[in-house]
N, C-alpha and C. Protein backbone atom coordinates (compact mmCIF):
# COMPACT_ATOMS: atom_id res chain seq x y z
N UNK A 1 0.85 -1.17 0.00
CA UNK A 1 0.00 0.00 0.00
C UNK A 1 0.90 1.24 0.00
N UNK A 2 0.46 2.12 -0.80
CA UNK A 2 1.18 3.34 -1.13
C UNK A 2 0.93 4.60 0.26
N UNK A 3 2.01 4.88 0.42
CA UNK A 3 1.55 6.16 1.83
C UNK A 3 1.60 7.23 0.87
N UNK A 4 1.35 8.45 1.29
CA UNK A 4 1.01 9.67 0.71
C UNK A 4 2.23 10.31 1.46
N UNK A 5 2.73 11.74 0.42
CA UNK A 5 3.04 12.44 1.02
C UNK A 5 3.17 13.72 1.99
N UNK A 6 3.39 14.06 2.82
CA UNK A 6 2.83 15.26 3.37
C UNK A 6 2.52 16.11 2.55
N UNK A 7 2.65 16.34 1.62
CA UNK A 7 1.79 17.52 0.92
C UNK A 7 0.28 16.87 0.03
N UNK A 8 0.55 15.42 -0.44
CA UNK A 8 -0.92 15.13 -0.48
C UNK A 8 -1.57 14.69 0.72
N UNK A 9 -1.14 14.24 1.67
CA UNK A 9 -1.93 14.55 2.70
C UNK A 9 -2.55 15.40 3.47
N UNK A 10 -2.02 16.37 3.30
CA UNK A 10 -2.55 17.83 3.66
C UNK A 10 -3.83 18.22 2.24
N UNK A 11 -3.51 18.02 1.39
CA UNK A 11 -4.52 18.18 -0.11
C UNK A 11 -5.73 17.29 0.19
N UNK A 12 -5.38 16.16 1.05
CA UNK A 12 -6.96 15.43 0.85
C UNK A 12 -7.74 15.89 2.45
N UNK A 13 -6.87 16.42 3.10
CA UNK A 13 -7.92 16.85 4.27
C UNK A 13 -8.91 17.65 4.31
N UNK A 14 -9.53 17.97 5.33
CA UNK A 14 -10.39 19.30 5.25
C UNK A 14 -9.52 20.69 5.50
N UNK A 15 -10.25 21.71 4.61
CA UNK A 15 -9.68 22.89 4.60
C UNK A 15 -9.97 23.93 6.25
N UNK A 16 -8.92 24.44 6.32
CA UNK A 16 -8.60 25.64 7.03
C UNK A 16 -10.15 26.17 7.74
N UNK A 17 -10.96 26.19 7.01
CA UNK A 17 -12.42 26.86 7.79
C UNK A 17 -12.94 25.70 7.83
N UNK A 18 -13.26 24.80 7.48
CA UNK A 18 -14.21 23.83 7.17
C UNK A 18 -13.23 23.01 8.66
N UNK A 19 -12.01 22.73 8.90
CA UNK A 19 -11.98 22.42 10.56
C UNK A 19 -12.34 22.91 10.92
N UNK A 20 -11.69 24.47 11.07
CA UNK A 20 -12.77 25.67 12.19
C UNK A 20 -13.88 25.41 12.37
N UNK A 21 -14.71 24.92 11.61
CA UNK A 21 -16.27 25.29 11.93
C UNK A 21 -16.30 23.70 12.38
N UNK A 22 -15.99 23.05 11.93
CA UNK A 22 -16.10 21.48 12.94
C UNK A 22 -15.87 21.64 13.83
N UNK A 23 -14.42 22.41 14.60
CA UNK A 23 -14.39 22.57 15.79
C UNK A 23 -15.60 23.40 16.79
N UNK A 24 -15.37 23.98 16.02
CA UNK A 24 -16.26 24.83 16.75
C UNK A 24 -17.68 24.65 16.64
N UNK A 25 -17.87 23.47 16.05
CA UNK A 25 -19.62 23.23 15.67
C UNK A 25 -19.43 22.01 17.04
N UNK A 26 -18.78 21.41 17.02
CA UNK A 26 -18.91 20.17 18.22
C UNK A 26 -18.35 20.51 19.39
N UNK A 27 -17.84 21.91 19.72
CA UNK A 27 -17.44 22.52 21.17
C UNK A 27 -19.43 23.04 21.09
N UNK A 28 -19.51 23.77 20.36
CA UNK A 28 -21.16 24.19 20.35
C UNK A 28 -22.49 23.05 21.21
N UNK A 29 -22.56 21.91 20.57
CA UNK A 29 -23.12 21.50 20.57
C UNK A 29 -22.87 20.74 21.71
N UNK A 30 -21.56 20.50 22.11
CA UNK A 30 -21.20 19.38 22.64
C UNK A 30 -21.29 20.44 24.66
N UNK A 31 -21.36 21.54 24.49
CA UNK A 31 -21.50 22.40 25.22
C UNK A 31 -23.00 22.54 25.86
N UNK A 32 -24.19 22.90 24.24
CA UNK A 32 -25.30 22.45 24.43
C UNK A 32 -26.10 21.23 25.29
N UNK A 33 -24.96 19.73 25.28
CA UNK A 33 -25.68 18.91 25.14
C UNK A 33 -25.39 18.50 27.26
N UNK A 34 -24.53 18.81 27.19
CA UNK A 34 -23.65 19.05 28.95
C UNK A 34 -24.72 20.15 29.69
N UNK A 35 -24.84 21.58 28.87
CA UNK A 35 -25.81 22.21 29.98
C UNK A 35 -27.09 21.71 30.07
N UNK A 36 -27.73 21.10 29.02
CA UNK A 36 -28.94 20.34 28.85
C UNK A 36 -29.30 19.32 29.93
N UNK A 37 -27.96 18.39 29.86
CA UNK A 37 -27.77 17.36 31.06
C UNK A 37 -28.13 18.00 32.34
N UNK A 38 -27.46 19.05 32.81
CA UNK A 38 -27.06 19.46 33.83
C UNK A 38 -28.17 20.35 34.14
N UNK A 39 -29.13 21.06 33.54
CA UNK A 39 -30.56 21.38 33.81
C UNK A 39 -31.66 20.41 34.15
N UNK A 40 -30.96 19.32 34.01
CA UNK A 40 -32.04 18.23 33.95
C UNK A 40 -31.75 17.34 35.84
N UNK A 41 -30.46 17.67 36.33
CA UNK A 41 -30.30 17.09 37.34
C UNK A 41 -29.68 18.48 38.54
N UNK A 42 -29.34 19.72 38.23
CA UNK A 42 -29.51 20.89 39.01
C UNK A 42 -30.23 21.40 38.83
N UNK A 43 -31.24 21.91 39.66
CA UNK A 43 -32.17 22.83 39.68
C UNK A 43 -32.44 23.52 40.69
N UNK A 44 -33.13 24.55 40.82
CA UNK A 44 -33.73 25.21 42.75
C UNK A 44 -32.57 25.78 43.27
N UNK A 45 -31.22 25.13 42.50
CA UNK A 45 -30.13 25.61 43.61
C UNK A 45 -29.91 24.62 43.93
N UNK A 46 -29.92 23.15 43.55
CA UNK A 46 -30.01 22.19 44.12
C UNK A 46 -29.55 21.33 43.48
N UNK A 47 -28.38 19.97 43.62
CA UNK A 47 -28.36 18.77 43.04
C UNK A 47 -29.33 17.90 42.94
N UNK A 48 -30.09 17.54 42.27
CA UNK A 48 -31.58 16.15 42.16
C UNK A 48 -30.85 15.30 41.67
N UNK A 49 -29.78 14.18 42.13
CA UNK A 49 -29.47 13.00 41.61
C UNK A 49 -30.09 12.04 41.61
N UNK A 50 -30.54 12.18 43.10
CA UNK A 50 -31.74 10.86 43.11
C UNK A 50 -33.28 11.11 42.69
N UNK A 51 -33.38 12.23 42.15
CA UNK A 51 -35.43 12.32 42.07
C UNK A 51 -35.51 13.40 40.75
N UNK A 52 -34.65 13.55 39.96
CA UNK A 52 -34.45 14.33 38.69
C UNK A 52 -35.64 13.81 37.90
N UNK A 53 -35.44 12.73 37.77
CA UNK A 53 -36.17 11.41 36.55
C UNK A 53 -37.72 11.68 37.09
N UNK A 54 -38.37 12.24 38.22
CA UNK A 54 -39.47 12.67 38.45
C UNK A 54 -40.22 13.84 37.65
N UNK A 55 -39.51 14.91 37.84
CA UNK A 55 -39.94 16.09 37.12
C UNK A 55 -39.76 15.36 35.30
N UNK A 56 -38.39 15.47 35.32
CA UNK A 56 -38.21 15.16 33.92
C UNK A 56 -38.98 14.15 33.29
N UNK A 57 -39.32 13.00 33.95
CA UNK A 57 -40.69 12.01 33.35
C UNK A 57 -41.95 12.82 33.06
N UNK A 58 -42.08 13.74 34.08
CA UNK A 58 -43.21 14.93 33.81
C UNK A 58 -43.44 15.20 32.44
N UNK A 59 -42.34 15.91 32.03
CA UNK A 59 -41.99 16.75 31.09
C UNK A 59 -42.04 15.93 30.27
N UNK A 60 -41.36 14.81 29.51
CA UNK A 60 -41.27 14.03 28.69
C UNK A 60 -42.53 13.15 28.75
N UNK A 61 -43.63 13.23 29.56
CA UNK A 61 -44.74 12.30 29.41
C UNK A 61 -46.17 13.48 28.84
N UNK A 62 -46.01 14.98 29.11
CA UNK A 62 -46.97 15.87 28.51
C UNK A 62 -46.64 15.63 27.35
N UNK A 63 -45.93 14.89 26.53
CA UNK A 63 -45.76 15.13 25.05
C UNK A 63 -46.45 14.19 24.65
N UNK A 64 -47.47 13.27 25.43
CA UNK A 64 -48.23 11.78 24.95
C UNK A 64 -47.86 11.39 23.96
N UNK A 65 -46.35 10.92 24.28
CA UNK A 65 -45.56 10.21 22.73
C UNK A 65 -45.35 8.79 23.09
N UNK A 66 -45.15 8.48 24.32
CA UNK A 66 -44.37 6.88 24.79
C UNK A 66 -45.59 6.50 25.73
N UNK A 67 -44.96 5.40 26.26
CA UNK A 67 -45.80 4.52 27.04
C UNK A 67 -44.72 4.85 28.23
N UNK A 68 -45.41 4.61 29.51
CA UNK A 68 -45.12 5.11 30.63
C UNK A 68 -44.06 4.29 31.15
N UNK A 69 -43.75 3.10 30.14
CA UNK A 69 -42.36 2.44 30.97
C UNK A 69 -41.25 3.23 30.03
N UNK A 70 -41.88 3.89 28.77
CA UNK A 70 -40.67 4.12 27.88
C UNK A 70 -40.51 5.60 28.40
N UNK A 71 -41.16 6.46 29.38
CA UNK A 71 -41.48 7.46 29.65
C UNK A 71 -40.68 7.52 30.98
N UNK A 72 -40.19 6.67 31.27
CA UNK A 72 -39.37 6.10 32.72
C UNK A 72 -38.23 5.74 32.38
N UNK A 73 -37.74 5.34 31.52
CA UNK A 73 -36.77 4.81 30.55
C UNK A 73 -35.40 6.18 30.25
N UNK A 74 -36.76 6.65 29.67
CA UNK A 74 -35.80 8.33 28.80
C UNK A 74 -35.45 9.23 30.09
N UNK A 75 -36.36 9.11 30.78
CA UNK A 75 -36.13 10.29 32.17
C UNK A 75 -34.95 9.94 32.31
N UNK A 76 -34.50 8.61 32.59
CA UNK A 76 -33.59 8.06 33.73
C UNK A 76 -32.60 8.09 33.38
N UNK A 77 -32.30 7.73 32.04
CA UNK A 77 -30.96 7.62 31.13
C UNK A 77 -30.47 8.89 30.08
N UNK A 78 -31.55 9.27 29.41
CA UNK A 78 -31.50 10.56 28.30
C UNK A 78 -30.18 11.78 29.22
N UNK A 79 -30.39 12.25 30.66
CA UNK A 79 -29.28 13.16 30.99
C UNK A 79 -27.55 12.77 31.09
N UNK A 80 -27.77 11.18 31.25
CA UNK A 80 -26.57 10.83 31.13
C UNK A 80 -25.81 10.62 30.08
N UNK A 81 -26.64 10.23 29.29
CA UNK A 81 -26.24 10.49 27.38
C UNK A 81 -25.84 11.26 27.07
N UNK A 82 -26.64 12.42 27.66
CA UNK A 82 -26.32 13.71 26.98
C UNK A 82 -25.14 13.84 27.59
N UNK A 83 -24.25 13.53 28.54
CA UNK A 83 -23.31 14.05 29.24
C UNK A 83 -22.48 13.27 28.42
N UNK A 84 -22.98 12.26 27.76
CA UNK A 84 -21.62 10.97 27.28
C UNK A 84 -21.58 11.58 25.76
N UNK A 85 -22.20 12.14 25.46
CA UNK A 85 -22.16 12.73 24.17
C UNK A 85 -21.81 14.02 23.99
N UNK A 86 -21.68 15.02 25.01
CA UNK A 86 -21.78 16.06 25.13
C UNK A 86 -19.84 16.32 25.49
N UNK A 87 -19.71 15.21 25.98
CA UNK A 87 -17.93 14.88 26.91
C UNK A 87 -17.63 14.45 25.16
N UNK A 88 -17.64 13.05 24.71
CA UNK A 88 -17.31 13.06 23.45
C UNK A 88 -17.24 13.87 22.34
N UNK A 89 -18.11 15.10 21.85
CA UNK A 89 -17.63 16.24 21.35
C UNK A 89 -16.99 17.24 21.87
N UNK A 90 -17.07 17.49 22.99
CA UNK A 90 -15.92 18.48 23.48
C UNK A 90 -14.67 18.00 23.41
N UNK A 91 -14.37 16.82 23.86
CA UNK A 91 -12.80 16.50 23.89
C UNK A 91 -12.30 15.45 22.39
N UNK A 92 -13.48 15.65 21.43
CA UNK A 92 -13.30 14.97 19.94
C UNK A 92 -12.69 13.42 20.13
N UNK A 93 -13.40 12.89 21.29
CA UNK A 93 -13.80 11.45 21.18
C UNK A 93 -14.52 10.37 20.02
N UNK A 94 -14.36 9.79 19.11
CA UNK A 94 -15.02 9.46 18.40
C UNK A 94 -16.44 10.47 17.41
N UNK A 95 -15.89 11.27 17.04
CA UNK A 95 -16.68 12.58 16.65
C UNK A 95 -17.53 12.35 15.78
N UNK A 96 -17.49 11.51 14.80
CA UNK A 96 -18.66 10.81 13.27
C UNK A 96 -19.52 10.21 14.67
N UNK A 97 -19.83 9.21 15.62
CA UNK A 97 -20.94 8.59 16.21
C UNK A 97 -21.13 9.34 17.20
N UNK A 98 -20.55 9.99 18.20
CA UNK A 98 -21.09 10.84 18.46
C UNK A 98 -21.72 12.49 17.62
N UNK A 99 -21.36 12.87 16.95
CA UNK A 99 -21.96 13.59 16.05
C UNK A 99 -23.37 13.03 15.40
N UNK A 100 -23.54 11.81 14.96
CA UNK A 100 -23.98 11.34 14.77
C UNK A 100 -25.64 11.00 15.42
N UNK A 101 -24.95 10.59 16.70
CA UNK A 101 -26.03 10.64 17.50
C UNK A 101 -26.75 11.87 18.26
N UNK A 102 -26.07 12.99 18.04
CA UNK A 102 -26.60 14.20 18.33
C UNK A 102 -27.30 14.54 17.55
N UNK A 103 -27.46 14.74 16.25
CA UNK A 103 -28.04 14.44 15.36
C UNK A 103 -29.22 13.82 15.09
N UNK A 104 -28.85 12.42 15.42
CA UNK A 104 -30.19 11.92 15.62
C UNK A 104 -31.47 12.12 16.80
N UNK A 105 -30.73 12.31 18.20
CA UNK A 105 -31.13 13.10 19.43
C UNK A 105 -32.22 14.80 18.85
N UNK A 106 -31.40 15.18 18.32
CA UNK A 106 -31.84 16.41 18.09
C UNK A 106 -32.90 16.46 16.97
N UNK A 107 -32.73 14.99 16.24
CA UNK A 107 -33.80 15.45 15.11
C UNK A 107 -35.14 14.78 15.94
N UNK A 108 -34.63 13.53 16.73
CA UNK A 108 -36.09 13.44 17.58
C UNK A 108 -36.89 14.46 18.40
N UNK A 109 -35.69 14.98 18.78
CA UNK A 109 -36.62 16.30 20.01
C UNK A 109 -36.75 17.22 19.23
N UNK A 110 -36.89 17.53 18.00
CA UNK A 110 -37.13 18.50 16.88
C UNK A 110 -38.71 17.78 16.66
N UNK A 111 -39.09 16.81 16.12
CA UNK A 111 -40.16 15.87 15.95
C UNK A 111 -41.15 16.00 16.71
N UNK A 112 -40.56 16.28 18.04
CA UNK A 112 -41.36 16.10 18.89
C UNK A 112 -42.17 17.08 19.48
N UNK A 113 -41.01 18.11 19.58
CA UNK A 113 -41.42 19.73 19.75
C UNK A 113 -42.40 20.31 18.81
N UNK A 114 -42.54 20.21 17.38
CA UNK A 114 -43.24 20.55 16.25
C UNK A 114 -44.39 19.50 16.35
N UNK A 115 -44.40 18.25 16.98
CA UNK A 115 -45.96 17.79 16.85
C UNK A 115 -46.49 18.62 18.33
N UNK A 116 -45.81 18.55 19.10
CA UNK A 116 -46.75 19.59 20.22
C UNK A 116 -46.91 20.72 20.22
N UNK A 117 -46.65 21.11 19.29
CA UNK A 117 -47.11 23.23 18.54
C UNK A 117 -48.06 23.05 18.29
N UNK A 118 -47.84 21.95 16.90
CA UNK A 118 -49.04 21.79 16.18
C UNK A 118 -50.61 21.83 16.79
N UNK A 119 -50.13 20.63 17.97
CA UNK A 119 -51.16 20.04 18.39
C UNK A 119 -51.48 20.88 19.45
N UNK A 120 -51.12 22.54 19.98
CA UNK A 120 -51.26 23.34 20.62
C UNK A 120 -51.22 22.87 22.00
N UNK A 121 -50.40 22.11 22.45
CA UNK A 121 -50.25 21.32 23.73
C UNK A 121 -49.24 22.75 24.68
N UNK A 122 -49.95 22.93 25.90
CA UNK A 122 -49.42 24.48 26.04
C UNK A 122 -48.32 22.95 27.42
N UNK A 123 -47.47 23.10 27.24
CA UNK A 123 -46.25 21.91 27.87
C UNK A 123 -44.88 22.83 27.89
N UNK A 124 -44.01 22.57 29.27
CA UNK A 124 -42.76 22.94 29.32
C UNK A 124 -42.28 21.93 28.17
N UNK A 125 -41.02 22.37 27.46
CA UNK A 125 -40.35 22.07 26.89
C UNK A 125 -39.44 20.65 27.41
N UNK A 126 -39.24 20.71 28.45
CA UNK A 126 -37.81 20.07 29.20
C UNK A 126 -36.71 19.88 28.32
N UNK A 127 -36.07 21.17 27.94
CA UNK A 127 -35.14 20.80 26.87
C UNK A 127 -34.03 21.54 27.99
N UNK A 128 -34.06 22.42 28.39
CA UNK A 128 -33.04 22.93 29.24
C UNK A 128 -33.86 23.26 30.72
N UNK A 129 -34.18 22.30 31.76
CA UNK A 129 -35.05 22.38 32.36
C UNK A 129 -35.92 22.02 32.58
N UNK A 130 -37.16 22.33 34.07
CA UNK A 130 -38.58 22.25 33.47
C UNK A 130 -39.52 23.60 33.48
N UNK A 131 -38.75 24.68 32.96
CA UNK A 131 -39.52 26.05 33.06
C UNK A 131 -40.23 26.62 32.32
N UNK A 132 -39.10 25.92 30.46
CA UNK A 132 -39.32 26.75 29.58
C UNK A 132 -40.47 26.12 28.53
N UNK A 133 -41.56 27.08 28.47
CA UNK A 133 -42.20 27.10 27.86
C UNK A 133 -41.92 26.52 26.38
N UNK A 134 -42.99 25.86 25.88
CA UNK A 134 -43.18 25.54 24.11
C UNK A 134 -43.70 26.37 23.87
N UNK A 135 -42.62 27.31 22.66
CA UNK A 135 -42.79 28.43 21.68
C UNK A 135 -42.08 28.07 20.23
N UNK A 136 -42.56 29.38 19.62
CA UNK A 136 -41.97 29.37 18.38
C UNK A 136 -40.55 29.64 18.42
N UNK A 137 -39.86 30.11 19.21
CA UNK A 137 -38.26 30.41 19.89
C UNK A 137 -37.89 28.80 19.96
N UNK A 138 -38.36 27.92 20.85
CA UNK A 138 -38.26 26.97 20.97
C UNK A 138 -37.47 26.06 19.36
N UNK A 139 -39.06 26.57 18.58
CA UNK A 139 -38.80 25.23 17.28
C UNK A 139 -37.63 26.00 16.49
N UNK A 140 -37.51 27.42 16.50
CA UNK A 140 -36.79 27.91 15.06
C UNK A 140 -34.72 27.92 16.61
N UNK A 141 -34.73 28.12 17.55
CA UNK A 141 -34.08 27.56 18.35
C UNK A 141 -33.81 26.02 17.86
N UNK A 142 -34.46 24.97 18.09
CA UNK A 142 -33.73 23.63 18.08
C UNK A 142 -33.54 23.38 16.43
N UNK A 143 -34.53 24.38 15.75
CA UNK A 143 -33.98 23.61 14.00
C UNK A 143 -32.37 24.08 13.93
N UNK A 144 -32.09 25.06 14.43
CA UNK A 144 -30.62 25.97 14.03
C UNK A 144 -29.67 24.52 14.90
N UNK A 145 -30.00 24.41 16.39
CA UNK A 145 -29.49 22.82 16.90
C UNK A 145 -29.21 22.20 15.78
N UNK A 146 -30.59 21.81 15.16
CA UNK A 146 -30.42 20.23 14.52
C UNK A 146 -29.33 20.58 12.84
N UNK A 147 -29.90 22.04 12.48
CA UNK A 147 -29.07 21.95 11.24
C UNK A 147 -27.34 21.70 11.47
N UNK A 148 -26.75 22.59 12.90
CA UNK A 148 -26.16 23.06 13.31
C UNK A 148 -24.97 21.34 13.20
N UNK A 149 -25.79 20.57 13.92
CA UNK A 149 -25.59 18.95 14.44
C UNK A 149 -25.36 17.98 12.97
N UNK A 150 -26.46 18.43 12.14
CA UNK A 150 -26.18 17.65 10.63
C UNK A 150 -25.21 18.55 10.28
N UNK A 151 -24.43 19.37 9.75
CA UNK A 151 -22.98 19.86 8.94
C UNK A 151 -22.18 18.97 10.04
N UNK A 152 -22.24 19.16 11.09
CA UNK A 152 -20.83 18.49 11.87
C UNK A 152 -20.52 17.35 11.24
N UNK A 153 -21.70 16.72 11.27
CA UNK A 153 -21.59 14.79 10.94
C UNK A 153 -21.70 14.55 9.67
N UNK A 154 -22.04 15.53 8.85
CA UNK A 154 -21.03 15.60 7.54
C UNK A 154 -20.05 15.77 7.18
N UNK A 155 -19.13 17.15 8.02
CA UNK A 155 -18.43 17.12 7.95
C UNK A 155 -17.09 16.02 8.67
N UNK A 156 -17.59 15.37 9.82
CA UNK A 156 -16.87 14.24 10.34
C UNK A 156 -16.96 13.63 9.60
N UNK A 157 -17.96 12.83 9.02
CA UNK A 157 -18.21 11.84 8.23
C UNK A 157 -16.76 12.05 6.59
N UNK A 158 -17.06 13.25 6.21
CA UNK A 158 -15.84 13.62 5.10
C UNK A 158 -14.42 13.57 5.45
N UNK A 159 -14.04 14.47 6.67
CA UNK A 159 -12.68 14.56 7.65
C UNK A 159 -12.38 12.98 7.10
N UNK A 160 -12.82 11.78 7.80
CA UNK A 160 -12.22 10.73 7.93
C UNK A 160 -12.64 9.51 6.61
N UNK A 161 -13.27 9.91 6.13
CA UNK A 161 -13.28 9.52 4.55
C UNK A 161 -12.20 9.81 3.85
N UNK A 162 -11.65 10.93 3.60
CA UNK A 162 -11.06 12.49 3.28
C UNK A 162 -9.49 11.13 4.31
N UNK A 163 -9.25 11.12 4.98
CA UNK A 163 -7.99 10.72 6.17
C UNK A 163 -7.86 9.18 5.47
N UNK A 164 -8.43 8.37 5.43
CA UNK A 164 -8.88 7.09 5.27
C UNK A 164 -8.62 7.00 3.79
N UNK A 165 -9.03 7.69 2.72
CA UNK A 165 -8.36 7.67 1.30
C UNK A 165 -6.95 8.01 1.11
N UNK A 166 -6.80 8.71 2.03
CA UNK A 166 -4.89 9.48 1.85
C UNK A 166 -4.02 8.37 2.42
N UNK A 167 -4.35 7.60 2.96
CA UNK A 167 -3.48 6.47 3.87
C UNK A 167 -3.07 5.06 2.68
């Protein structure tokens, strides 16, 4: 197998802005996805380690999307994800699956948010919290998220396509 040389290896990478904005699209998000966590288990002034998954089942069960074990499920685990996903883009841990799965995270709670507009369901959000209201801030807020989340994981997805052909 043929190696490349540093100057075609540098030719098949990503360019000069197009890292920048990866970087800085998965410090973004990956920032997003940590304070998200962390609204979900501080609140009042208060650590809720043990009784978080209460309120937050709240919140995630006004959206009459799941069944009440799957509604127990997401409470319990969804903040810790976000922390495992949120740690993996900040410190560019496996960045295509985690990217990836933010992505997919975000296009569900995008889904979900826009059927409860629709359906004029007046419901906290629990996206950062349980305070904030479902608004139109809300949906045109998480689409900029979700578009924000798809370039990354394109662009990861290319980075190491792009790395993986030069080798």
């Amino acid at each position: 197998m043929a190696t490349a040389t540093p100057t075609e290896w540098r030719a098949t990478r990503l360019g000069p802005l197009a890292r920048s904005f990866l970087l800085a699209g998965r410090l973004v998000l990956g920032g997003i996805f940590l304070y998200a966590a962390y609204t979900k288990v501080h609140f009042d002034g208060q650590w809720h380690l043990r009784d978080y998954r209460f309120l937050f089942a709240m919140a995630i069960d006004s959206y009459h999307m799941l069944p009440l074990w799957a509604v127990q499920l997401t409470a319990r685990f969804l903040p810790w994800f976000e922390v495992l996903v949120g740690v993996m883009l900040v410190f560019g841990l496996w960045v295509r699956w985690a990217a990836a799965a933010t992505t997919a995270l975000l296009g569900v709670f995008f889904f979900a948010i826009i059927r409860a507009y629709l359906l004029h369901l007046d419901i906290s959000c629990g996206c950062f919290g349980n305070n904030e209201r479902l608004t139109g801030w809300t949906i045109f807020r998480d689409a900029c998220f979700l578009a924000l989340a798809i370039a990354v994981t394109c662009l990861a997805f290319v980075a190491r396509r792009r790395a993986a052909r030069s080798l």
